[in-house]
N, C-alpha and C. Protein backbone atom coordinates (compact mmCIF):
# COMPACT_ATOMS: atom_id res chain seq x y z
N UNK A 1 0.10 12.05 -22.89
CA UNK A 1 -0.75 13.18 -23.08
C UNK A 1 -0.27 14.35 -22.23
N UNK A 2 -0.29 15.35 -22.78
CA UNK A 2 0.27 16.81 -21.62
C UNK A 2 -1.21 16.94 -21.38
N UNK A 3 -0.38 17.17 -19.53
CA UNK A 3 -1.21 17.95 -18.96
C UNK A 3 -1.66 16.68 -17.50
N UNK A 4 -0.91 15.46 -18.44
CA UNK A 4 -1.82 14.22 -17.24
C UNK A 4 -0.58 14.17 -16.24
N UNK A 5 -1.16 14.05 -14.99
CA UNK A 5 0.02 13.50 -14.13
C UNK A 5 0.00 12.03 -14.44
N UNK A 6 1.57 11.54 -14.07
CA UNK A 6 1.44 10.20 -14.21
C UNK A 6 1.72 9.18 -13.00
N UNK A 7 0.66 9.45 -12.35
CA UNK A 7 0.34 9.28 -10.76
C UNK A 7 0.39 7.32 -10.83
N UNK A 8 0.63 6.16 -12.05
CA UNK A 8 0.80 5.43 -12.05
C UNK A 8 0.84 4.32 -10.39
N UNK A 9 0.40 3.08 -10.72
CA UNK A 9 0.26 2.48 -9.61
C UNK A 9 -1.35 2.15 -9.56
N UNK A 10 -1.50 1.34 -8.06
CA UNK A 10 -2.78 1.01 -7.94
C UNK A 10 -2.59 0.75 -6.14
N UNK A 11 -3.85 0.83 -5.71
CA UNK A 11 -4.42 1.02 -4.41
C UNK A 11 -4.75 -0.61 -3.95
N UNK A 12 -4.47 -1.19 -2.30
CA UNK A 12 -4.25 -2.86 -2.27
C UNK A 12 -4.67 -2.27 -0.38
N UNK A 13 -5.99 -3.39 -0.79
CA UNK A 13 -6.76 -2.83 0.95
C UNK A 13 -5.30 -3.43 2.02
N UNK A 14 -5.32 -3.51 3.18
CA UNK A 14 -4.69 -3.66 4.16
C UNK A 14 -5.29 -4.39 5.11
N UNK A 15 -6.69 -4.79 4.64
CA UNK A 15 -7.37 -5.91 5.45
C UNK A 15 -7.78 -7.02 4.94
N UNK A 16 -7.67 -7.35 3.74
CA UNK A 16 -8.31 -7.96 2.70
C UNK A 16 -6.55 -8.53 1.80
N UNK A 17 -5.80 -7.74 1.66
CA UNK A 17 -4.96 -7.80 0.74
C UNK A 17 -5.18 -7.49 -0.92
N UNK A 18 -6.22 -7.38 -0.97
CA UNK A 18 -6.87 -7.84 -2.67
C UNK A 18 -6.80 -6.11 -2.83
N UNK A 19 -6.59 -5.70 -4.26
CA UNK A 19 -6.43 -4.85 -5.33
C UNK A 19 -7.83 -4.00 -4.80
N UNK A 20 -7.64 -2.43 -4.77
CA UNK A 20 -9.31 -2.10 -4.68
C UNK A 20 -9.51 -1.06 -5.98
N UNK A 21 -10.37 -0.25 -5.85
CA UNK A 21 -10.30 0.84 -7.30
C UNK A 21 -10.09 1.97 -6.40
N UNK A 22 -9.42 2.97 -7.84
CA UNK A 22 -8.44 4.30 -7.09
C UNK A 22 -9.83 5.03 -6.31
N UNK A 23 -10.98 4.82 -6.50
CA UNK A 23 -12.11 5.77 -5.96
C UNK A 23 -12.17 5.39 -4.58
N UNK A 24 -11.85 4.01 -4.01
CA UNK A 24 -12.71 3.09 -2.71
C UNK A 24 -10.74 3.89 -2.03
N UNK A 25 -9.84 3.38 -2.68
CA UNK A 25 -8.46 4.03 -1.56
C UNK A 25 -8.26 5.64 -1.47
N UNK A 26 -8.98 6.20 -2.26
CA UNK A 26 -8.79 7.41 -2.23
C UNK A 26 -9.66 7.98 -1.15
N UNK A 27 -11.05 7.27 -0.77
CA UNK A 27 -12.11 7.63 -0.18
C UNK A 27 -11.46 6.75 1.60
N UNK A 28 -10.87 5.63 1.35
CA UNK A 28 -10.44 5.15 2.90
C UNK A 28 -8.57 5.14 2.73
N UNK A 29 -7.74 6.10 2.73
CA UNK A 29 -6.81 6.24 3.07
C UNK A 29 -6.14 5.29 4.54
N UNK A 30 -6.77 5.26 5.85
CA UNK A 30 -6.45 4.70 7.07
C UNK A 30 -5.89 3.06 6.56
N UNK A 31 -7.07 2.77 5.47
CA UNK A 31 -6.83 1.27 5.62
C UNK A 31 -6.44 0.81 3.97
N UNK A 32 -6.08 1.71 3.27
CA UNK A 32 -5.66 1.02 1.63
C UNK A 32 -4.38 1.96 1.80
N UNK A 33 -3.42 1.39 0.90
CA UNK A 33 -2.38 1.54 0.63
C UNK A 33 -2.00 1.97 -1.18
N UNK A 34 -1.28 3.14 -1.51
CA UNK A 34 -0.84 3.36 -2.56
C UNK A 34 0.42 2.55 -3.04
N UNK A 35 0.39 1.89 -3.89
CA UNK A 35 1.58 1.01 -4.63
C UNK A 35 1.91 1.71 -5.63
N UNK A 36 2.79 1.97 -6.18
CA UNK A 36 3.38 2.77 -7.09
C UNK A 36 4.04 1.27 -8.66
N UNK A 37 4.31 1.33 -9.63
CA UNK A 37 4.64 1.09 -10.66
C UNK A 37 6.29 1.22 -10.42
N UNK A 38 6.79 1.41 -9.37
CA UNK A 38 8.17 1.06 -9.24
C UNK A 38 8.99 0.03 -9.47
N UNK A 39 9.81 -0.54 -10.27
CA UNK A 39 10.68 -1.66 -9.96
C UNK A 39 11.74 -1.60 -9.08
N UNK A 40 11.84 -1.35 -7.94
CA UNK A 40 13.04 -1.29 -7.17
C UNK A 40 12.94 -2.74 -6.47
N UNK A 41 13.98 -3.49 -6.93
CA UNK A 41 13.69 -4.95 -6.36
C UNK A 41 14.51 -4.94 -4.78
N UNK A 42 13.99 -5.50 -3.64
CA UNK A 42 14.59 -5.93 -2.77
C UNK A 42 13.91 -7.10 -2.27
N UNK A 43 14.72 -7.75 -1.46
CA UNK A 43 14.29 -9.08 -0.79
C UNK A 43 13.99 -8.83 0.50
N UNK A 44 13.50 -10.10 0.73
CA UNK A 44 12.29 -10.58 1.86
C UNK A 44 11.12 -9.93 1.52
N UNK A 45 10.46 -10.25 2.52
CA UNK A 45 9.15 -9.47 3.07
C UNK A 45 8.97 -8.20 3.82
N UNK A 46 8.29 -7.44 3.65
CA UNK A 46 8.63 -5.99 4.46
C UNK A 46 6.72 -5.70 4.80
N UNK A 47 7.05 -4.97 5.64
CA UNK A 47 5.62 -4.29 6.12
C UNK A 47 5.44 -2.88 5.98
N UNK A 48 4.33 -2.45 5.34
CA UNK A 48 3.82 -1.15 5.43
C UNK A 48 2.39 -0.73 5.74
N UNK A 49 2.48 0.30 6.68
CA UNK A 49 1.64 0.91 7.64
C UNK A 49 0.53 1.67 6.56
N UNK A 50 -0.60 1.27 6.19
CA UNK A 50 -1.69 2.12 5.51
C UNK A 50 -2.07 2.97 6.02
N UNK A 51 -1.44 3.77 7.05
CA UNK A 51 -2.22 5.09 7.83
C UNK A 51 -0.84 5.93 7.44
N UNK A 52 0.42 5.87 7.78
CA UNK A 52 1.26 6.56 6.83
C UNK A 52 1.69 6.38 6.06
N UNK A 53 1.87 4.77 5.56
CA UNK A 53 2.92 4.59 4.16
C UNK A 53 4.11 4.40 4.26
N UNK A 54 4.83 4.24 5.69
CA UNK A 54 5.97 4.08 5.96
C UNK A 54 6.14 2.45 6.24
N UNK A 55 7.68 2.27 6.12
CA UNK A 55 7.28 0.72 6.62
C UNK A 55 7.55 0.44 8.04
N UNK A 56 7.22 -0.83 8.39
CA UNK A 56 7.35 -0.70 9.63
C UNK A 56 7.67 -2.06 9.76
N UNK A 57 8.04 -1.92 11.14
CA UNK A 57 8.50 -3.62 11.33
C UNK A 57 7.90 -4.80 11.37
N UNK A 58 8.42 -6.10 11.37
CA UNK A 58 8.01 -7.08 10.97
C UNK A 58 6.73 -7.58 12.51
N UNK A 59 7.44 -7.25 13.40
CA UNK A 59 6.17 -6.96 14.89
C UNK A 59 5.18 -6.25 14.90
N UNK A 60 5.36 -5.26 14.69
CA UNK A 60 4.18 -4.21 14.36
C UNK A 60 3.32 -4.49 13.02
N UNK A 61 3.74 -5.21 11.60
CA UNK A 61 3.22 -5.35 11.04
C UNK A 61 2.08 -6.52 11.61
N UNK A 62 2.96 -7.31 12.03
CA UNK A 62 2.31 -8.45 12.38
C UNK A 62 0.94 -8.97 13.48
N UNK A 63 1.38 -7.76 14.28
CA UNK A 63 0.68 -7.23 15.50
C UNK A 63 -0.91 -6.26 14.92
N UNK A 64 -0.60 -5.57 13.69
CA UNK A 64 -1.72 -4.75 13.26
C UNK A 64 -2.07 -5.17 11.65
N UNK A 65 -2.81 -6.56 11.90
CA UNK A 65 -3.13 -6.70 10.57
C UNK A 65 -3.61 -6.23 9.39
N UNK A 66 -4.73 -5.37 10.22
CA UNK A 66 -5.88 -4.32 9.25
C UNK A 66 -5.36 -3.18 9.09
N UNK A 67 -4.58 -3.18 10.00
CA UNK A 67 -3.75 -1.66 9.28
C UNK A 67 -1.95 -1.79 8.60
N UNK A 68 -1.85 -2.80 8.40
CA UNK A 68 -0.71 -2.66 7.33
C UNK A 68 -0.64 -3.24 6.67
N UNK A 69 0.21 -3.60 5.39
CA UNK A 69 -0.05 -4.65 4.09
C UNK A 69 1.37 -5.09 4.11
N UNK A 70 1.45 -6.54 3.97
CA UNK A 70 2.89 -7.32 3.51
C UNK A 70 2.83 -7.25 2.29
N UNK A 71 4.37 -6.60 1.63
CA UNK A 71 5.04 -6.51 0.22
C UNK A 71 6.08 -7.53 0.70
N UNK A 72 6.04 -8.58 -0.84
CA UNK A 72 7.26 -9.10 -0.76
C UNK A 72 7.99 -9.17 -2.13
């Protein structure tokens, strides 16, 4: 359709792990995370920080449960 962005993806709490709706991550940014519809495959496990979105290391992930989410 013109006119839609195609902002694709879905929102995944950072304390919970489980899927949330775009209204509940849009409204708590600190602690949900945007996943995107990307296929870029890489291996292992990686950590990302729900307060920026960056990833971060496997200590720090590990160290701040509620605030980051394991992608693997």
């Amino acid at each position: 359709m013109a006119g839609k962005k195609g902002g694709g993806g879905h929102f995944r709490s950072a304390i919970s792990g489980r899927f949330v709706t775009t209204g509940h991550g849009k409204a708590s940014p600190r602690t949900t995370v945007h996943e995107s519809n990307s296929s870029g495959a890489s291996s292992g496990a990686h950590f990302r920080s729900a307060i920026s979105g960056r990833y971060v290391t496997t200590a720090h992930g590990k160290a701040s449960p509620r605030t980051t989410v394991r992608e693997s």
